[in-house]
Every structure is written in structure tokens, then in C-alpha cells.
N, C-alpha and C. Protein backbone atom coordinates (compact mmCIF):
# COMPACT_ATOMS: atom_id res chain seq x y z
N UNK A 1 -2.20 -14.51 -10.40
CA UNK A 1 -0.97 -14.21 -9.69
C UNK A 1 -1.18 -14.49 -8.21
N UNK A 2 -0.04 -15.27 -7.54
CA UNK A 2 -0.37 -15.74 -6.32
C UNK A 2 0.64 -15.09 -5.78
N UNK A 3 0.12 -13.99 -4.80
CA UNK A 3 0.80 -12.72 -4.38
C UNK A 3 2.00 -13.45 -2.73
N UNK A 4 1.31 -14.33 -2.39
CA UNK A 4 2.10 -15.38 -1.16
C UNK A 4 3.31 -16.21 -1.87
N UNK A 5 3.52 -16.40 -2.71
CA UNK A 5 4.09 -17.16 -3.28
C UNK A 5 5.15 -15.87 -4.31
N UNK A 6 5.10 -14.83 -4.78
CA UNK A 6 6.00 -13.84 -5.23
C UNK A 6 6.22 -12.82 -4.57
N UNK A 7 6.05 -12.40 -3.44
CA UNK A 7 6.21 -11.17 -2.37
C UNK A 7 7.05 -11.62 -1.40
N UNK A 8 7.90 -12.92 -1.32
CA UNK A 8 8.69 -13.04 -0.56
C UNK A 8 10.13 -12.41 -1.32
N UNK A 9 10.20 -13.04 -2.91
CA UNK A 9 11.05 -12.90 -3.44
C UNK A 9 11.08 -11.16 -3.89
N UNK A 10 10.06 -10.27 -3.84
CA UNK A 10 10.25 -9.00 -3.65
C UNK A 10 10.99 -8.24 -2.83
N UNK A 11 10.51 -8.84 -1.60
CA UNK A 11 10.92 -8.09 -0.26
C UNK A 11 12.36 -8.74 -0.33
N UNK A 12 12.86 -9.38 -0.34
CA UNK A 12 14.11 -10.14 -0.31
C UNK A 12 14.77 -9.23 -1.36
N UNK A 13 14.66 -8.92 -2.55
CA UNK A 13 15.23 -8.11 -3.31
C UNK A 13 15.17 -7.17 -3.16
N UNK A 14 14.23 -6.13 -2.98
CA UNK A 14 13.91 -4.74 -2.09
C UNK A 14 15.20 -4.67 -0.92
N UNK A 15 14.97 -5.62 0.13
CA UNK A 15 15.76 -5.38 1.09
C UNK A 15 17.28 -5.51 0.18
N UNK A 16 17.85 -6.17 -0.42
CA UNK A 16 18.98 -6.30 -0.83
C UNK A 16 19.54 -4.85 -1.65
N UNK A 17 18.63 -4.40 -2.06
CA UNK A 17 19.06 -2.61 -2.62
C UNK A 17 19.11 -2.49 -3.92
N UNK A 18 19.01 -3.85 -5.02
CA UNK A 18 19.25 -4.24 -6.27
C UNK A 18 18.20 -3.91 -6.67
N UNK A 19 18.31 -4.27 -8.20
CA UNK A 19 16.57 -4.27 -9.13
C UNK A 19 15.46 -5.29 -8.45
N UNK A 20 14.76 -4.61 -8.72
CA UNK A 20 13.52 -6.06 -8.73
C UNK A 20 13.10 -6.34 -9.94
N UNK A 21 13.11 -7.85 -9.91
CA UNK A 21 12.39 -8.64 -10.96
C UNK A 21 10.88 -7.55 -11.78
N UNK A 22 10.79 -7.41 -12.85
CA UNK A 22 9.47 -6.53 -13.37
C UNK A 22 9.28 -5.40 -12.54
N UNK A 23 9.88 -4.99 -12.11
CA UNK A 23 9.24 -3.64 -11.04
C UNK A 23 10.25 -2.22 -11.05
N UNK A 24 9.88 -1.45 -10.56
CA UNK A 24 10.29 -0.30 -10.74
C UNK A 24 10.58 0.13 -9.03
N UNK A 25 11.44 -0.13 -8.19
CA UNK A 25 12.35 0.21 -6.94
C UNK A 25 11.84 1.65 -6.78
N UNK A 26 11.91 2.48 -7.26
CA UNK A 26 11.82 3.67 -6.98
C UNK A 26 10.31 3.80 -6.58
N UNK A 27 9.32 2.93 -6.83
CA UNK A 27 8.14 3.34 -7.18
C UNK A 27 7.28 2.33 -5.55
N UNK A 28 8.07 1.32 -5.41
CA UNK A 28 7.65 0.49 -4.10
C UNK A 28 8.17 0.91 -2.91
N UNK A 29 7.46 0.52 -1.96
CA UNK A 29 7.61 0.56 -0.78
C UNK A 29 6.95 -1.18 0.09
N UNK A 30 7.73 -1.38 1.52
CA UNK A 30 7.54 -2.09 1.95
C UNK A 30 6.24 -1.76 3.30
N UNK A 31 5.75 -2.57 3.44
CA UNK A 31 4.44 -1.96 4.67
C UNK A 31 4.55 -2.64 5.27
N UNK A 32 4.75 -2.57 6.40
CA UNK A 32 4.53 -4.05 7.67
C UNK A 32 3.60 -3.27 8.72
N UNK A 33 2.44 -4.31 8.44
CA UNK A 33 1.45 -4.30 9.91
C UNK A 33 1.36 -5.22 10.45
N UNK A 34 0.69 -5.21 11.73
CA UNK A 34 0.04 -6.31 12.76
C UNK A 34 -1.15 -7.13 12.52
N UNK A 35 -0.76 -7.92 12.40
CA UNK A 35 -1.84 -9.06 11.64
C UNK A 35 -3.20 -9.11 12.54
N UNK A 36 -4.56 -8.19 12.53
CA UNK A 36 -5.15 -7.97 13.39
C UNK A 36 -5.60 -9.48 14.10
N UNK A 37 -5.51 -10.42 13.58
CA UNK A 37 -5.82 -11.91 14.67
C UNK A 37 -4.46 -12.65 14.99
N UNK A 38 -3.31 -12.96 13.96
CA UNK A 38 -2.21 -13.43 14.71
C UNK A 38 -1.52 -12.71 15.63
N UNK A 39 -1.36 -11.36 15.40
CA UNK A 39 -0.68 -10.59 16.26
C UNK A 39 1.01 -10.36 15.32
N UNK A 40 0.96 -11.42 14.48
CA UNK A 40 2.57 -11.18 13.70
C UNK A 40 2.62 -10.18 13.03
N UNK A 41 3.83 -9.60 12.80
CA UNK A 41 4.45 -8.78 11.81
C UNK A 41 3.94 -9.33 9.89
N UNK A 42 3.63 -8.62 9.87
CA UNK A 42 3.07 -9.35 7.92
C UNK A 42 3.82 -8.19 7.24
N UNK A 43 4.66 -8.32 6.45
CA UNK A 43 5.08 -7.37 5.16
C UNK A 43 4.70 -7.51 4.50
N UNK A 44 4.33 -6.14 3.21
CA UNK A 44 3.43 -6.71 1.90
C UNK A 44 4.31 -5.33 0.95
N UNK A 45 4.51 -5.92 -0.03
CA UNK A 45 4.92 -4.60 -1.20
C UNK A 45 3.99 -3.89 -1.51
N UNK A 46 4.14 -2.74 -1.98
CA UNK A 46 3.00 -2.42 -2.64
C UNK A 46 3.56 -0.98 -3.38
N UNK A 47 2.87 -0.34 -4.23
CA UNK A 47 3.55 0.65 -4.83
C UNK A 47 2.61 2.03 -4.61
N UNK A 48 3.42 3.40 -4.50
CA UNK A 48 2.84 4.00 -3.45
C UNK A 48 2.94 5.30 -4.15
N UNK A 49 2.52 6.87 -4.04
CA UNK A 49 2.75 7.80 -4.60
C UNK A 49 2.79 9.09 -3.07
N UNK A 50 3.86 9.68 -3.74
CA UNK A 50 4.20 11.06 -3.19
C UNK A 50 3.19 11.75 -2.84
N UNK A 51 2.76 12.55 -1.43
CA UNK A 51 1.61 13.54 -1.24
C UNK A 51 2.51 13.97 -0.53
N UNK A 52 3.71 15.37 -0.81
CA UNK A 52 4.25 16.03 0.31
C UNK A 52 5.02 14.98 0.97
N UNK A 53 4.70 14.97 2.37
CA UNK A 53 5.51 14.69 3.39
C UNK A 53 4.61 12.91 3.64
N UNK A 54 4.16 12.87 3.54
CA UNK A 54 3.12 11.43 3.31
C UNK A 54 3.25 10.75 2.18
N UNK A 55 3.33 9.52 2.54
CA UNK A 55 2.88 8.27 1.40
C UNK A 55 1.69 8.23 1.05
N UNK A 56 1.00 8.03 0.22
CA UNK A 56 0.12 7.24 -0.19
C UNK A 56 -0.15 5.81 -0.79
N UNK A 57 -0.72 4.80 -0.43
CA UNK A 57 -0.79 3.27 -0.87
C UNK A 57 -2.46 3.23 -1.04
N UNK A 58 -2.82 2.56 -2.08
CA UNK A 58 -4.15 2.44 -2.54
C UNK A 58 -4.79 0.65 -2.09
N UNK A 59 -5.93 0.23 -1.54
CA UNK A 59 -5.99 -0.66 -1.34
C UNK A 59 -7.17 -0.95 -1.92
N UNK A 60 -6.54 -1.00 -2.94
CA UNK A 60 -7.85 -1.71 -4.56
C UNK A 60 -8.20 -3.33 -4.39
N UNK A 61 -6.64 -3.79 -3.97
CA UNK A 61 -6.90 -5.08 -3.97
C UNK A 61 -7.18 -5.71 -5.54
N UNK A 62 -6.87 -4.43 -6.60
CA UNK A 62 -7.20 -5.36 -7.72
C UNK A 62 -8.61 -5.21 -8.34
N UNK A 63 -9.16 -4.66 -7.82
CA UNK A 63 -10.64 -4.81 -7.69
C UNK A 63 -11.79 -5.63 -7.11
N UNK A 64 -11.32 -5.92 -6.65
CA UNK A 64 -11.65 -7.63 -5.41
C UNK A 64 -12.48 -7.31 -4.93
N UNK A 65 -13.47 -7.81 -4.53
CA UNK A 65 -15.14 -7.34 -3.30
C UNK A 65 -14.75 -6.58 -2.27
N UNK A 66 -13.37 -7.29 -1.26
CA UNK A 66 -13.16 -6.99 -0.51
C UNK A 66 -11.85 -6.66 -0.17
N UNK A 67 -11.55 -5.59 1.32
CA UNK A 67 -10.51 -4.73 0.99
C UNK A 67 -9.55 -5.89 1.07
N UNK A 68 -7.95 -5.80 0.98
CA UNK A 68 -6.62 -6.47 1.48
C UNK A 68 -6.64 -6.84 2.97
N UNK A 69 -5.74 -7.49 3.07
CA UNK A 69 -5.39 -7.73 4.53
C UNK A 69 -4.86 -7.06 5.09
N UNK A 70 -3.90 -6.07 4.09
CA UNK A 70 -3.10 -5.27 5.09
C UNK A 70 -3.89 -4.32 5.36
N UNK A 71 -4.61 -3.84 4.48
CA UNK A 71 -5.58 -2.77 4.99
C UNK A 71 -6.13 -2.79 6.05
N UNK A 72 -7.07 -4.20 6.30
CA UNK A 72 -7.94 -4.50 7.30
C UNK A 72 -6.80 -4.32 8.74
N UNK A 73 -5.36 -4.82 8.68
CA UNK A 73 -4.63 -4.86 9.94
C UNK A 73 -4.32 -3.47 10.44
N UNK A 74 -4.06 -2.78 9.04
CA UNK A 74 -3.80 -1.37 9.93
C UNK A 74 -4.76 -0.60 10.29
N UNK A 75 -6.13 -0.87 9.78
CA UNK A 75 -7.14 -0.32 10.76
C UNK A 75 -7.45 -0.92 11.94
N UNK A 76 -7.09 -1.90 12.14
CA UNK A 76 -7.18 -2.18 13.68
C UNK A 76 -6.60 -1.86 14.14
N UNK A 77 -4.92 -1.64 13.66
CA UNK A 77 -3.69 -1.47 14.29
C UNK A 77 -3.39 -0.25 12.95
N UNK A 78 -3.28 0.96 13.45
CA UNK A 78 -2.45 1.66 12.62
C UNK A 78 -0.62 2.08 12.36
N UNK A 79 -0.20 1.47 13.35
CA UNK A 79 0.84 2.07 13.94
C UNK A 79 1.42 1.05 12.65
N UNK A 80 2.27 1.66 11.89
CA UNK A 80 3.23 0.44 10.90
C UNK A 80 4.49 0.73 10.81
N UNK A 81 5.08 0.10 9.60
CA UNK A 81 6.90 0.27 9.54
C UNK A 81 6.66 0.45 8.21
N UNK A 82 7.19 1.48 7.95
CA UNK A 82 7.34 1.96 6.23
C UNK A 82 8.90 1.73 5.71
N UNK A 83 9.33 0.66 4.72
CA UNK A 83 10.45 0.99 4.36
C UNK A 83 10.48 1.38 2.58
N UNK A 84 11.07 2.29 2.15
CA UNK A 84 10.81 3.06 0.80
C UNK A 84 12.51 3.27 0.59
N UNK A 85 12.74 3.03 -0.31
CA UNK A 85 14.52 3.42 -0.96
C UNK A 85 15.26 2.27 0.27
N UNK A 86 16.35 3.37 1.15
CA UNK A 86 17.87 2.49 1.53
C UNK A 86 16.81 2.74 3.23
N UNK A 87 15.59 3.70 3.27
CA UNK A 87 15.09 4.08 4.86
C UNK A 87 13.70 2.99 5.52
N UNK A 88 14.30 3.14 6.48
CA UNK A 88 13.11 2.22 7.33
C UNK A 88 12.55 3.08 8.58
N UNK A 89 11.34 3.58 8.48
CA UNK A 89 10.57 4.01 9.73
C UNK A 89 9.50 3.96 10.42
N UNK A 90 8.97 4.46 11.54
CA UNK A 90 7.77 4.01 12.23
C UNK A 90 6.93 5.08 11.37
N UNK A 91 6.13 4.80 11.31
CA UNK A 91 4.63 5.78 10.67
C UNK A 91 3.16 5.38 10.79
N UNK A 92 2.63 6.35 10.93
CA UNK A 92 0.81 6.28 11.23
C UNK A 92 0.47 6.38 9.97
N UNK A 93 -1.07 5.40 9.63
CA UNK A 93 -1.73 4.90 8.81
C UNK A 93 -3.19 5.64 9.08
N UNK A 94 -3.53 6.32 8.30
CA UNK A 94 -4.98 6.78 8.07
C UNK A 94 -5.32 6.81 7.05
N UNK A 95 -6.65 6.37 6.87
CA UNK A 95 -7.67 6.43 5.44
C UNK A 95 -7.51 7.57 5.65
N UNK A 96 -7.88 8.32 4.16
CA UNK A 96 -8.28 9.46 3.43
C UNK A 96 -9.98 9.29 3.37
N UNK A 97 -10.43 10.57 4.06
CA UNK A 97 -12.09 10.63 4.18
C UNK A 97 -12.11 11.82 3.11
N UNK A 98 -13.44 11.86 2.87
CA UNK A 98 -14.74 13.13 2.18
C UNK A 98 -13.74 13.63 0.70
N UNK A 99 -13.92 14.66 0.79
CA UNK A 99 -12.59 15.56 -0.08
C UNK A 99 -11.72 15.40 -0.83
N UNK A 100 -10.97 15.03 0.71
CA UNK A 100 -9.45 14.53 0.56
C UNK A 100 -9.62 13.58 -0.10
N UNK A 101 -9.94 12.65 0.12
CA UNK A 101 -9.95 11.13 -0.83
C UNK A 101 -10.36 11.54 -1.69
N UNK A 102 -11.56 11.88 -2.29
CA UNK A 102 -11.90 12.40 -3.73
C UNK A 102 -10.98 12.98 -4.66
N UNK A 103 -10.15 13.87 -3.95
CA UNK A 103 -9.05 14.51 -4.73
C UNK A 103 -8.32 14.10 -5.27
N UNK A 104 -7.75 13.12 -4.13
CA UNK A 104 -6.21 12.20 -4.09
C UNK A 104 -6.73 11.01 -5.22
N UNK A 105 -8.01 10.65 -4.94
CA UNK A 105 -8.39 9.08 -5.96
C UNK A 105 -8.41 9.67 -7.64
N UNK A 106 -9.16 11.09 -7.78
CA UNK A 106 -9.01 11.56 -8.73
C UNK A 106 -7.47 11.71 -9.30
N UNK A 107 -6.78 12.13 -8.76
CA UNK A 107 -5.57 12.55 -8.98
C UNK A 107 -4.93 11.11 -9.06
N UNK A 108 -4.86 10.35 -8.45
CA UNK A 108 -4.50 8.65 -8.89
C UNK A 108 -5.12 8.10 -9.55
N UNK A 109 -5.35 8.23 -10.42
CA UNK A 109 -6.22 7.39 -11.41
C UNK A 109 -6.05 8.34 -12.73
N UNK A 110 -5.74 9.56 -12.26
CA UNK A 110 -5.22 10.03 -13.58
C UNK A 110 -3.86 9.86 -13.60
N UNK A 111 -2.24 9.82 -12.60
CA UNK A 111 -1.38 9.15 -12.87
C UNK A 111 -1.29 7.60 -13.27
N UNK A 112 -2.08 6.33 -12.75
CA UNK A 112 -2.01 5.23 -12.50
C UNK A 112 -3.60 4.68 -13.43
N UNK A 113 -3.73 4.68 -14.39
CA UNK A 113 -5.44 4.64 -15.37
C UNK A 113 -6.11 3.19 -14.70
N UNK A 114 -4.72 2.35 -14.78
CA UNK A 114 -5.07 1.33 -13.79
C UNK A 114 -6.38 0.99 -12.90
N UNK A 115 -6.28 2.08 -11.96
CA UNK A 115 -7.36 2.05 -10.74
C UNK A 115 -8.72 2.17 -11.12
N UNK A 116 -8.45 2.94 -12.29
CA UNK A 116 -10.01 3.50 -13.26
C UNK A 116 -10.94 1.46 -13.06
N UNK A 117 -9.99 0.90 -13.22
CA UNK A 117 -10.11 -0.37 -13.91
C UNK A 117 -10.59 -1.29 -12.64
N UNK A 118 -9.97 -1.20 -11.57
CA UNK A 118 -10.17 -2.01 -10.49
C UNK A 118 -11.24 -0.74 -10.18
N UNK A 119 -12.02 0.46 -9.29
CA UNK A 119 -13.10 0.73 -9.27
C UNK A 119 -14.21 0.77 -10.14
N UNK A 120 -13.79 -0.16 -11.53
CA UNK A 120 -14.83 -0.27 -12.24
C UNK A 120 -15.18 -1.92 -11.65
N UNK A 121 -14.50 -2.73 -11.12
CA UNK A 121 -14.57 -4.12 -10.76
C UNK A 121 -15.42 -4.26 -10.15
N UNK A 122 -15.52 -3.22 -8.64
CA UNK A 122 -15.77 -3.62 -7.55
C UNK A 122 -17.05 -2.43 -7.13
N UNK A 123 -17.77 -3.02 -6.38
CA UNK A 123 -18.72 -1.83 -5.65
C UNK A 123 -18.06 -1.46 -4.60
N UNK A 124 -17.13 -1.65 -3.53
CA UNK A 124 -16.60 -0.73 -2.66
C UNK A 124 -15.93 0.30 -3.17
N UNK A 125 -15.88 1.20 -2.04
CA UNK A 125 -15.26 2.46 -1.92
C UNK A 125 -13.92 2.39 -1.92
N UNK A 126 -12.51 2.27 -2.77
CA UNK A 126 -11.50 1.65 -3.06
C UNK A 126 -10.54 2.85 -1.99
N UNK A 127 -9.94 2.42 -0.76
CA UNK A 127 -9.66 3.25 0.48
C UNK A 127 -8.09 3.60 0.02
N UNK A 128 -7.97 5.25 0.17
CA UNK A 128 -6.86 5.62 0.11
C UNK A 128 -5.96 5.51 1.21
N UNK A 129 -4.90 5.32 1.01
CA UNK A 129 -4.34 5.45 2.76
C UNK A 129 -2.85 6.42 2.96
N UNK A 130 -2.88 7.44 3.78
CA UNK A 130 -2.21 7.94 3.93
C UNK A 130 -0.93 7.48 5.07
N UNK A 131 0.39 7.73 4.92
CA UNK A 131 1.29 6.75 5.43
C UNK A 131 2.22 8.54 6.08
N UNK A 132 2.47 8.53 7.17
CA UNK A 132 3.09 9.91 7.85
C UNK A 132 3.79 9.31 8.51
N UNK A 133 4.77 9.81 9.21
CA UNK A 133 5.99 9.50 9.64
C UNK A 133 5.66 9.73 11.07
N UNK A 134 5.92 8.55 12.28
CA UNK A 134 5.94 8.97 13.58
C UNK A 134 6.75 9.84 14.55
């Protein structure tokens, strides 16, 4: 799956308010960070779970060696644009450390078995990220 080549036609449908093609609307959200070397705006879909008042987005990458891009941008740059349902807002990006991540990864992976699957892929530490509202 060539994620450059089908994530335009996501976000394009996302933004329009309709179904998406195979996907579940309720369950995505849009992320835009700062491309830590171009400096551009990059949007990426991704599908995200409820913690309270925070998002959560998992950056498995699939199980891939190495993390995503968006990941890598919002740790340089945390500051992002979260859009989820009909809302669009500014929000801060932090990994989940010690504990917390343990909890939350446990607890995702027993909603989503999925992830079981991509941290069986990969030897990194598969980074949770917490998404709060500015």
C-alpha cells in the first residue's frame, strides 16, 4: 500500500464530511505537522483513540524499523493541527513515557490486536502520542 498515493484521496473525503472509501470517519483523524526539513505543512490520516480530553495516535508505522514521518516532525516541532469529526484545532503533541505508555500500549492492543502484530515486527519501542488541545 502506497500511503502518498491514497491519503490524498482520504483527506479530500474526510474534509468533505461524507464516508470514506474502507474506513470508518468516526474512528480518523487528520494530523498536520511541520515537515522538520521542508518547513511545509504535511497532513497524514491516521486513526486515533479516546484518552479523556486527549487523542491518542500510535506511530507503529506498521511495524517498520523506523518511526513515521509524522512522528519524527512533531518531535521536532510539536505544535500541530488536529482535525477529528466537522472540528479543526491547534494542539500539543507529546510521547507517552514510563507507565503511562505501558498502560495506554497495553490498553491499545487489547482494543486494536493489530499492534500486537506490528510490535511483534519491529525492535523499536512503538511511540504513543498524546494529542491535547492548545
Amino acid at each position: 500500500m502506497d500511503v502518498t498515493e491514497i491519503n490524498p484521496s482520504i483527506i479530500e473525503q474526510f474534509r468533505a464530511g461524507g464516508e470514506i472509501d474502507g474506513m470508518h470517519r468516526e474512528r480518523l483523524l487528520l494530523l498536520t505537522t511541520v515537515g522538520r526539513r521542508s518547513g511545509r505543512s504535511v497532513t497524514t490520516p491516521m486513526m486515533f483513540h479516546r484518552d479523556g480530553e486527549r487523542l491518542l495516535v500510535i506511530a507503529s508505522n506498521m511495524g517498520a524499523p523506523r518511526d513515521p514521518d509524522w512522528y519524527r516532525n512533531l518531535v521536532a516541532d510539536p505544535n500541530v493541527t488536529v482535525e477529528v469529526g466537522d472540528e479543526s484545532y491547534a494542539a500539543a503533541a507529546s510521547t507517552v513515557e514510563g507507565a503511562d505508555r505501558d498502560a495506554m500500549w497495553t490498553m491499545l492492543k487489547q482494543h486494536y490486536p493489530f499492534f500486537a502484530d506490528h510490535e511483534r515486527a519491529t525492535e523499536r519501542t512503538i511511540p504513543v502520542v498524546a494529542l491535547s488541545r492548545s
